[in-house]
N, C-alpha and C. Protein backbone atom coordinates (compact mmCIF):
# COMPACT_ATOMS: atom_id res chain seq x y z
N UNK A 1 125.08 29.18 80.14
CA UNK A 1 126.23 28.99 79.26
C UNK A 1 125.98 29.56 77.89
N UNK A 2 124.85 29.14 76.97
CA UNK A 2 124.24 29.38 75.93
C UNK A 2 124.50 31.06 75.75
N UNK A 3 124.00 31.55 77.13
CA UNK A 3 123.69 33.41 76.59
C UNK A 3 125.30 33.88 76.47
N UNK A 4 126.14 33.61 77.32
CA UNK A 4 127.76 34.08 77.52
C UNK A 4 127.93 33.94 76.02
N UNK A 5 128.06 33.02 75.44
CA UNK A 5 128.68 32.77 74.14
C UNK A 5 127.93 33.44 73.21
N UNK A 6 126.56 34.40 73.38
CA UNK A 6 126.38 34.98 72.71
C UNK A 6 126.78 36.15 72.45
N UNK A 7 127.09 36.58 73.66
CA UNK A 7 127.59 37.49 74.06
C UNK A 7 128.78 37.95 74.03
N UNK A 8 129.80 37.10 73.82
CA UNK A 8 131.35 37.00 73.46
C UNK A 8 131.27 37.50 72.01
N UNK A 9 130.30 36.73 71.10
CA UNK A 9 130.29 36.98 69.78
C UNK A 9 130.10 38.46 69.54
N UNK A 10 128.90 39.21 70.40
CA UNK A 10 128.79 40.40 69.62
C UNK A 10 129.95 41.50 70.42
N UNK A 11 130.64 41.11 71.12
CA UNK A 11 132.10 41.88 71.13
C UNK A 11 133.08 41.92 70.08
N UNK A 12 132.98 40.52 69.36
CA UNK A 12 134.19 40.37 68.33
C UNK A 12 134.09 40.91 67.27
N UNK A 13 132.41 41.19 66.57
CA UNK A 13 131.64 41.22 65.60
C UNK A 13 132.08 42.47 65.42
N UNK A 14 132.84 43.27 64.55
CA UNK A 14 132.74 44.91 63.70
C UNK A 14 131.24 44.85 64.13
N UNK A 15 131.44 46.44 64.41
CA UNK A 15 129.57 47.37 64.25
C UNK A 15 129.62 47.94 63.00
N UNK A 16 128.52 47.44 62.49
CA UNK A 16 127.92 47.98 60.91
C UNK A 16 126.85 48.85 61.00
N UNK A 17 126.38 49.29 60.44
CA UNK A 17 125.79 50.79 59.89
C UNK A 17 125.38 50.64 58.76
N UNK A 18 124.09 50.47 58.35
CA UNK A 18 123.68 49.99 56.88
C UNK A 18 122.80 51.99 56.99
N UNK A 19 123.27 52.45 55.74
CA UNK A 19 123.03 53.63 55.65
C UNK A 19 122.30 53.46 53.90
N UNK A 20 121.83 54.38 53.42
CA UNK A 20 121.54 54.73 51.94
C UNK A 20 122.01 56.07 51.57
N UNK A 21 122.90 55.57 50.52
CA UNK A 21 123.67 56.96 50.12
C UNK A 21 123.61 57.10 48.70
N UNK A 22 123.22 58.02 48.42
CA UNK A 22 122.90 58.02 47.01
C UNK A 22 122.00 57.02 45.99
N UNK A 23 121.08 56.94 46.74
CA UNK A 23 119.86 55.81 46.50
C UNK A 23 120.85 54.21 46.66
N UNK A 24 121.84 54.14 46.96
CA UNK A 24 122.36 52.91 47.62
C UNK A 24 122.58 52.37 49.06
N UNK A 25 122.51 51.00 49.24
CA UNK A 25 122.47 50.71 50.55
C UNK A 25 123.90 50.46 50.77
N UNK A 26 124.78 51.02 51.31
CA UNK A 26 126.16 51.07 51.79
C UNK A 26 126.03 50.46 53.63
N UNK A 27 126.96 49.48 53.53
CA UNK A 27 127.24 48.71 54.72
C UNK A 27 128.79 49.47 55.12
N UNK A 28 128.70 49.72 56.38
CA UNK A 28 129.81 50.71 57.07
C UNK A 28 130.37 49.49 58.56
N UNK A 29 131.49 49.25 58.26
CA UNK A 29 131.92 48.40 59.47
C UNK A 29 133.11 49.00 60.34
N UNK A 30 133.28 48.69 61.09
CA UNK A 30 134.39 49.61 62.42
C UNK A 30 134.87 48.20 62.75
N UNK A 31 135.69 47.58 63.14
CA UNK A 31 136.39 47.02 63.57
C UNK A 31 137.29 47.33 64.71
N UNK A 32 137.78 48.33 64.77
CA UNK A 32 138.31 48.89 66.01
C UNK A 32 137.79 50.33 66.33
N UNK A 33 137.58 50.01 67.29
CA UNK A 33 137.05 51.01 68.42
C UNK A 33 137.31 51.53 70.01
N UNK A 34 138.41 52.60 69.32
CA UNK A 34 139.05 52.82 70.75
C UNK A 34 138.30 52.39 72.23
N UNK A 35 138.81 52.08 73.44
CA UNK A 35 137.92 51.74 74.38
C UNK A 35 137.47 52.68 74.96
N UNK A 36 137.99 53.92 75.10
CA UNK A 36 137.42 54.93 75.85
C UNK A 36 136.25 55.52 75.34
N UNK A 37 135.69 54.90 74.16
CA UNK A 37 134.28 55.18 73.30
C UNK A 37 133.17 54.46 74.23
N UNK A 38 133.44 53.36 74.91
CA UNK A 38 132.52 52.63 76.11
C UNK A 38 132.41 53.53 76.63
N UNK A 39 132.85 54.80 77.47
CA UNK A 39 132.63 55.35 78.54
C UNK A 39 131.59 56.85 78.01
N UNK A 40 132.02 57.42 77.07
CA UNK A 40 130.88 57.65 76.16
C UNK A 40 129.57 56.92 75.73
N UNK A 41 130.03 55.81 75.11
CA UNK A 41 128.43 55.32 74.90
C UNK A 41 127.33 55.21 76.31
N UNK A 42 128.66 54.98 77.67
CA UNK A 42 127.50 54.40 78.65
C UNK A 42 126.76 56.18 79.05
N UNK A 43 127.48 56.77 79.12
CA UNK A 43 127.17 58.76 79.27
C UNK A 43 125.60 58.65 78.64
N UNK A 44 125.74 58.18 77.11
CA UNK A 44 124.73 58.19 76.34
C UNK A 44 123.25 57.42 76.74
N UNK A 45 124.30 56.58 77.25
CA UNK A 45 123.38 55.48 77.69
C UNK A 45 122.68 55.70 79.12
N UNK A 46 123.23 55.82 80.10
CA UNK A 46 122.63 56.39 81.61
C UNK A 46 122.55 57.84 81.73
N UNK A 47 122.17 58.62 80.80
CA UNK A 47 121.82 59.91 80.95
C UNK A 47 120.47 59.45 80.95
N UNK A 48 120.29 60.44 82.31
CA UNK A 48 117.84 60.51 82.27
C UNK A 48 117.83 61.69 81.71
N UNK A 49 117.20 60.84 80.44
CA UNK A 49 117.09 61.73 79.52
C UNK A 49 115.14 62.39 79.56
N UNK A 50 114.76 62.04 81.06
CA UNK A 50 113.12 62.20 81.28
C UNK A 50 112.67 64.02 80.91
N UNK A 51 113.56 64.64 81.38
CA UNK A 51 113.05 65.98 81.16
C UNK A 51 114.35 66.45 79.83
N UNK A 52 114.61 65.86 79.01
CA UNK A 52 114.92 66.67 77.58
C UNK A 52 114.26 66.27 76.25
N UNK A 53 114.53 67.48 75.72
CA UNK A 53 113.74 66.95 74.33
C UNK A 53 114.31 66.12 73.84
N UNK A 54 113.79 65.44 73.10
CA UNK A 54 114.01 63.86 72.08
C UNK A 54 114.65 64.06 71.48
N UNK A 55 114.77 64.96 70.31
CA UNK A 55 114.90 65.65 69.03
C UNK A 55 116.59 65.88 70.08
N UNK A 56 116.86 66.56 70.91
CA UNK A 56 118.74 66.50 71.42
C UNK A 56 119.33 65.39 71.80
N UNK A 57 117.99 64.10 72.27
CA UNK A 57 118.88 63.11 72.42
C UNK A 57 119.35 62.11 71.24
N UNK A 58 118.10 62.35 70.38
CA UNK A 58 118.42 61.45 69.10
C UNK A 58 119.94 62.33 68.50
N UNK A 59 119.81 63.85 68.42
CA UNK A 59 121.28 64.64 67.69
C UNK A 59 122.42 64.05 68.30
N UNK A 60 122.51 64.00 69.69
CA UNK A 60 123.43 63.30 70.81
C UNK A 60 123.95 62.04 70.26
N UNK A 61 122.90 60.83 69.96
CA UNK A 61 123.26 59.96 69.78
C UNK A 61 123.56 59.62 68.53
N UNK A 62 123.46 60.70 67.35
CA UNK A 62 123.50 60.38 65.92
C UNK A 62 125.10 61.05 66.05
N UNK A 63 125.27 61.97 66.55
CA UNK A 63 126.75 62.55 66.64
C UNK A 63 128.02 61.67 67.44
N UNK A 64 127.33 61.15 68.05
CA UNK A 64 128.22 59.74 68.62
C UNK A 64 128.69 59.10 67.86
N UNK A 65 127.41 58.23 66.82
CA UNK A 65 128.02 57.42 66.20
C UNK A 65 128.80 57.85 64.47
N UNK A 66 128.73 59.06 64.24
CA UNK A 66 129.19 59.25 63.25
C UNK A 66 130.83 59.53 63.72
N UNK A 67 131.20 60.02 65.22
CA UNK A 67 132.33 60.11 65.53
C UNK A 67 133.04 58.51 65.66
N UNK A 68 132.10 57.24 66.03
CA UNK A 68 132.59 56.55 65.93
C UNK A 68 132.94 55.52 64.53
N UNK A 69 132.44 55.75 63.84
CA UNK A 69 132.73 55.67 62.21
C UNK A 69 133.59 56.17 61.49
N UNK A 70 134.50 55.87 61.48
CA UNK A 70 135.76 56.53 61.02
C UNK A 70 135.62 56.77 59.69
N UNK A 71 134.70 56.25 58.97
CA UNK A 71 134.85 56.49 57.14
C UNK A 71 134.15 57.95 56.81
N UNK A 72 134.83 58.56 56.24
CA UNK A 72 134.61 60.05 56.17
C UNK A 72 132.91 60.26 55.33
N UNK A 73 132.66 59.00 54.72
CA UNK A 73 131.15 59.38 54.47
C UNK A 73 130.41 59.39 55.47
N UNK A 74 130.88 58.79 57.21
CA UNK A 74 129.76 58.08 57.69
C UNK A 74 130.03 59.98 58.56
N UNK A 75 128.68 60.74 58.48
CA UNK A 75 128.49 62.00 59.19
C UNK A 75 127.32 62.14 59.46
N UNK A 76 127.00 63.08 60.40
CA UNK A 76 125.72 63.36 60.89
C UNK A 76 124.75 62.96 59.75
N UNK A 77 124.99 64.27 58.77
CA UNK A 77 123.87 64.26 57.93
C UNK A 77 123.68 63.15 56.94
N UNK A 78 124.75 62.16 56.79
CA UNK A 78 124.37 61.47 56.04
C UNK A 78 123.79 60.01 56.89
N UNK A 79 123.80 60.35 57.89
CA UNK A 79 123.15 58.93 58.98
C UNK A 79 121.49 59.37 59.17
N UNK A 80 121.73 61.17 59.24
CA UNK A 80 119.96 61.71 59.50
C UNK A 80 119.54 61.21 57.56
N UNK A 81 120.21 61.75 56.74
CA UNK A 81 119.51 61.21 55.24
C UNK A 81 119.44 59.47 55.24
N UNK A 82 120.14 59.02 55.33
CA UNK A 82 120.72 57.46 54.88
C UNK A 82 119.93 56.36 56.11
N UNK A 83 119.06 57.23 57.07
CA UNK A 83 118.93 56.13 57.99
C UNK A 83 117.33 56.02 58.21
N UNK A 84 116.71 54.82 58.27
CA UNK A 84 115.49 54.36 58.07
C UNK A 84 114.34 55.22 59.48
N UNK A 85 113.62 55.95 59.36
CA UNK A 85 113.21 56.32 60.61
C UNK A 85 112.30 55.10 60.94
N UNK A 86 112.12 54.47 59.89
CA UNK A 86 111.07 53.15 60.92
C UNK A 86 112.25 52.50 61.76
N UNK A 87 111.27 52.20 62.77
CA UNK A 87 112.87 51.40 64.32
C UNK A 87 114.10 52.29 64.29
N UNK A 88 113.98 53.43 64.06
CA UNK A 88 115.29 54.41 64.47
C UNK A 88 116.02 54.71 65.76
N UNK A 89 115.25 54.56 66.24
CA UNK A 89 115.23 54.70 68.14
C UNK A 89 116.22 53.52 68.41
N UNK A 90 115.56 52.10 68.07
CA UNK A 90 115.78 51.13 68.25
C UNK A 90 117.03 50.44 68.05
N UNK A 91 117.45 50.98 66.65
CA UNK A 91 118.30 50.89 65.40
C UNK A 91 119.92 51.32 66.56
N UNK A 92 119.55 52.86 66.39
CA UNK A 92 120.80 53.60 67.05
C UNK A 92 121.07 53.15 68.24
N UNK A 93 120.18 52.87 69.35
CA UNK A 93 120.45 52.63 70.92
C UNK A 93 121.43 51.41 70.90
N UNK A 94 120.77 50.61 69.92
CA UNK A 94 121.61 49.33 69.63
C UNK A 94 122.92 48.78 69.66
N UNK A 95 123.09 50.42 68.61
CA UNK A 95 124.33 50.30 68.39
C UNK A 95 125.60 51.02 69.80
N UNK A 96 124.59 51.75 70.09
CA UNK A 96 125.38 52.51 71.28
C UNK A 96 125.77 51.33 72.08
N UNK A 97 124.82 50.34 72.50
CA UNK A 97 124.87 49.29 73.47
C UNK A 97 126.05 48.73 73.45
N UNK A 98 126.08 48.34 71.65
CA UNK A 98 127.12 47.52 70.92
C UNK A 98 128.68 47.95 71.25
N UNK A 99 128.77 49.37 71.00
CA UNK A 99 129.97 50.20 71.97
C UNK A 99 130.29 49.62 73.13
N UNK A 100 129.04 50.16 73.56
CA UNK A 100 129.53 49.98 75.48
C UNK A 100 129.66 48.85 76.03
N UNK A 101 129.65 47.42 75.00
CA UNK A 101 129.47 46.05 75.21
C UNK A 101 128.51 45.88 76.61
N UNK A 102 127.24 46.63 76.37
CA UNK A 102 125.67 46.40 77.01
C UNK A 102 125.13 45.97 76.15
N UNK A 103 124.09 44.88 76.82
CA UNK A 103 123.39 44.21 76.20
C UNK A 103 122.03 44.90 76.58
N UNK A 104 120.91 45.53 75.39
CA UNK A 104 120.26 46.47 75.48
C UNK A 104 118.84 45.88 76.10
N UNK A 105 118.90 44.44 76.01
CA UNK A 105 117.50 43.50 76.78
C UNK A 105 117.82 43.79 77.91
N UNK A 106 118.94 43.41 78.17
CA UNK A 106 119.34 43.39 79.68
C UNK A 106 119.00 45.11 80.67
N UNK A 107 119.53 45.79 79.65
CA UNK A 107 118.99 47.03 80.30
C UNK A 107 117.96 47.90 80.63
N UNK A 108 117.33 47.22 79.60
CA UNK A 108 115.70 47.73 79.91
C UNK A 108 114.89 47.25 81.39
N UNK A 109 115.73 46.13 82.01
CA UNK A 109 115.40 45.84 83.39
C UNK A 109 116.29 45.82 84.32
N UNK A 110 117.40 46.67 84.07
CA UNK A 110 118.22 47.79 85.03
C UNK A 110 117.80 48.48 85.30
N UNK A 111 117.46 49.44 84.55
CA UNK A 111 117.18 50.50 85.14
C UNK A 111 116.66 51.11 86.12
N UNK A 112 116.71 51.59 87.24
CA UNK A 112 116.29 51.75 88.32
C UNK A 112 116.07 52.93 88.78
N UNK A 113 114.77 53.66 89.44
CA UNK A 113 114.74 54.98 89.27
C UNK A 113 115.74 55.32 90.48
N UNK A 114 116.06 56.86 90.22
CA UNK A 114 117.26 57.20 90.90
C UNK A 114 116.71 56.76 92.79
């Protein structure tokens, strides 16, 4: 019972984006998010990504979410400047999850080789 209701919450919750822009920490929230952006994030998300370089999947997934950010500051380059590379990996997948209303614990023991 406990986990459902946690889980309800981070559907309702705007996705934020804490970026640094101009030596400031700017908080970026979305509130609506077309649904057909789930079917994208999951693309993002169940692509085996085993034989590509890193460096296209991180561009992949940084170009996602700046499309899903509607505020005209939130863009590639200012998510590659504005965004912490410590837990970056971690940071972004997150948020993709947050899209696709996946829960990203949960998926790390989905996954199943083909």
């Amino acid at each position: 019972g406990g986990f459902l209701c946690m889980e309800e919450k981070t559907m309702s919750t705007p996705l934020k984006m804490e970026l640094l822009i101009d030596g400031k920490k700017q908080t970026f929230t979305e509130s609506f998010i077309p649904a057909g952006r789930i079917l994208d994030a999951l693309d993002l998300i169940e692509t085996d990504n085993s034989d590509r370089k890193l460096r296209d999947v991180f561009e992949e997934r940084v170009a996602f979410l700046a499309k899903v950010f509607t505020n005209p500051l939130v863009t590639t380059e200012a998510i590659w400047n504005g965004f912490n590379a410590i837990g970056f990996e971690d940071h972004i997948f997150e948020l993709i999850c947050k899209v696709a209303n996946v829960n990203p614990k949960k998926l790390q023991m989905a996954t199943t080789p083909e």
